[in-house]
Each structure stands twice: as C-alpha cells, then as structure tokens.
Protein backbone atom coordinates (compact mmCIF):
# COMPACT_ATOMS: atom_id res chain seq x y z
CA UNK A 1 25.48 -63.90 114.79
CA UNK A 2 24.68 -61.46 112.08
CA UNK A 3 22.27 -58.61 111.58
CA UNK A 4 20.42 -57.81 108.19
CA UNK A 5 20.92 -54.13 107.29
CA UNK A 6 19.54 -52.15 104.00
CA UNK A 7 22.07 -50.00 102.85
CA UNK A 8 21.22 -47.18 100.10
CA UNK A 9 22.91 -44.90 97.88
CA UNK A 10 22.26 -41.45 97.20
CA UNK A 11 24.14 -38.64 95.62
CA UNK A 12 27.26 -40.77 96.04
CA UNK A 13 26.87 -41.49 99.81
CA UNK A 14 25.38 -44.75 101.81
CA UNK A 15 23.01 -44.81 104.30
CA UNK A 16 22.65 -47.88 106.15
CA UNK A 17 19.41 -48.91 108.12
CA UNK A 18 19.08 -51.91 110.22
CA UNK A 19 15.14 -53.24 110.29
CA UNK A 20 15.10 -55.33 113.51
CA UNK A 21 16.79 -51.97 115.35
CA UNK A 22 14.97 -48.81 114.27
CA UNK A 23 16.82 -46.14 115.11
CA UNK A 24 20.05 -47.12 114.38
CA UNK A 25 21.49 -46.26 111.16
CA UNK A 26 25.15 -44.75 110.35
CA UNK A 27 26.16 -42.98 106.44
CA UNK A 28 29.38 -43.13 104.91
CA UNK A 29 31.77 -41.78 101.44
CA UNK A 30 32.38 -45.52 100.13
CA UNK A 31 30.09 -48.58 100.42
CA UNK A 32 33.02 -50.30 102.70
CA UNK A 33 32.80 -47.79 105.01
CA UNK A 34 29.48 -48.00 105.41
CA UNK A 35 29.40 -51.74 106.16
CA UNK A 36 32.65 -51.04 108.80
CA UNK A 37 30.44 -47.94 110.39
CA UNK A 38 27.17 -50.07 110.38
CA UNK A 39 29.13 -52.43 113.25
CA UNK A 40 30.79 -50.27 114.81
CA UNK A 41 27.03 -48.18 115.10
CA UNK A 42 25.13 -51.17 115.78
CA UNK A 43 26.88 -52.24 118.46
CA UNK A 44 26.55 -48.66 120.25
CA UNK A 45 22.89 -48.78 119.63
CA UNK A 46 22.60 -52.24 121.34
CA UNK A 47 24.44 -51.12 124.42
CA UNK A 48 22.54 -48.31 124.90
CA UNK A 49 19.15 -50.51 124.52
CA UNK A 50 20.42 -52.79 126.69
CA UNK A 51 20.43 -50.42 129.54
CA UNK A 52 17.06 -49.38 129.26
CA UNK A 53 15.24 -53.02 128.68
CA UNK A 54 14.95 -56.02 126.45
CA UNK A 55 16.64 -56.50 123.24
CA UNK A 56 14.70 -57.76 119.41
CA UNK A 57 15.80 -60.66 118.77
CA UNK A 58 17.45 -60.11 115.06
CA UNK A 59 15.08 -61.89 112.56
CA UNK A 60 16.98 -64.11 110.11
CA UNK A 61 16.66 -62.93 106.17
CA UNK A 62 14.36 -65.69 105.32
CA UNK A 63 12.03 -64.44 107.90
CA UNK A 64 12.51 -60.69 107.04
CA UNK A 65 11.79 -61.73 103.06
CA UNK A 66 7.89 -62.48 104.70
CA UNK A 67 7.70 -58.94 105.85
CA UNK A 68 5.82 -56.78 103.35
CA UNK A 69 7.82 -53.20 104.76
CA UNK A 70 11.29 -55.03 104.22
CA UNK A 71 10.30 -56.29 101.12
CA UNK A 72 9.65 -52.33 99.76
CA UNK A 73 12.48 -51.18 101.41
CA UNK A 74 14.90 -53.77 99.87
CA UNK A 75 13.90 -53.12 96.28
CA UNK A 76 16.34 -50.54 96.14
CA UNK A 77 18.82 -50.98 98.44
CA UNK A 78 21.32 -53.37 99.18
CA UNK A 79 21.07 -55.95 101.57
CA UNK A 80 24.12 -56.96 103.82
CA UNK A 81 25.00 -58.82 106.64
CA UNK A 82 26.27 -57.33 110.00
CA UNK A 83 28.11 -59.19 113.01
CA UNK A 84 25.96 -58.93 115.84
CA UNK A 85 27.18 -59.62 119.66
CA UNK A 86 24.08 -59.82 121.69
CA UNK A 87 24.57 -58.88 125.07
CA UNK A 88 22.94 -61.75 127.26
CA UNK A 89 19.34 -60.28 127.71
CA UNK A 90 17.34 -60.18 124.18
CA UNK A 91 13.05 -60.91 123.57
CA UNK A 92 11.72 -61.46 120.28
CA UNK A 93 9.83 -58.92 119.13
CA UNK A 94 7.54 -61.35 116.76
C-alpha cells in the first residue's frame, strides 16, 4: 500500500507533508532524501497512532484530487507516493 505525500521546496530544502496523517511530516538536503525520510517518518508516526486508537484509512489520489485543501496544497508541491504498512487496526476517516 502507498501513502500520498506533498513534498515542497524552499530555499533548497524539502519538506514533506502527508494529508491523510497530519502531523507527520520529515525535511531533508536532496529531494531523495526526502522521499527515503518520509517512510522511514511515516511509519514512526503510525506506530505511535496506533497505540493511542484507530488509524485513517489512506485515501487513494483519485479521491484526494476531490478534496478542495489538497487540491491548493498540491499546486505547488510535488506529489509522491509513499509505502505504507498498516498495522492491523485502521477506520476511515471519510
């Protein structure tokens, strides 16, 4: 399974920001790094929401394209996807 995240640039360095897990974002030097970091980060974040209660469920890009905050946050950053490993519990949030 995969994750979108939003990664921008600024002054040279990436931020990346996952919608469907606020919270959870990572920066980095290169734009390869970022993507690497944005796992590695995204799977922390998960772990540590899984201990407190029910995950999102990850909406799928098609379904993120319908949301009108994703849409103005993607017109300047990149959009990539990120390997997700749910842990077994998860809710949609929709």
């Amino acid at each position: 399974m995969q994750v979108v995240a939003l990664i921008d640039e600024e002054n040279g360095r990436f931020g990346v920001a996952f919608p469907d897990f606020p919270g959870c974002t990572t920066t980095a030097d290169t734009l390869d790094t970022a993507v690497a970091k944005a796992a590695e980060v995204l799977a922390f974040h998960v772990e540590g929401l899984a201990q407190d209660g029910p995950l999102p469920v990850p909406r799928t890009l098609a379904h993120l394209r319908k949301d009108r905050q994703f849409r103005t946050d993607a017109r300047t950053a990149r959009v990539a996807p990120v390997p997700y490993a749910p842990p077994a519990r998860a809710v949609n949030r929709c």
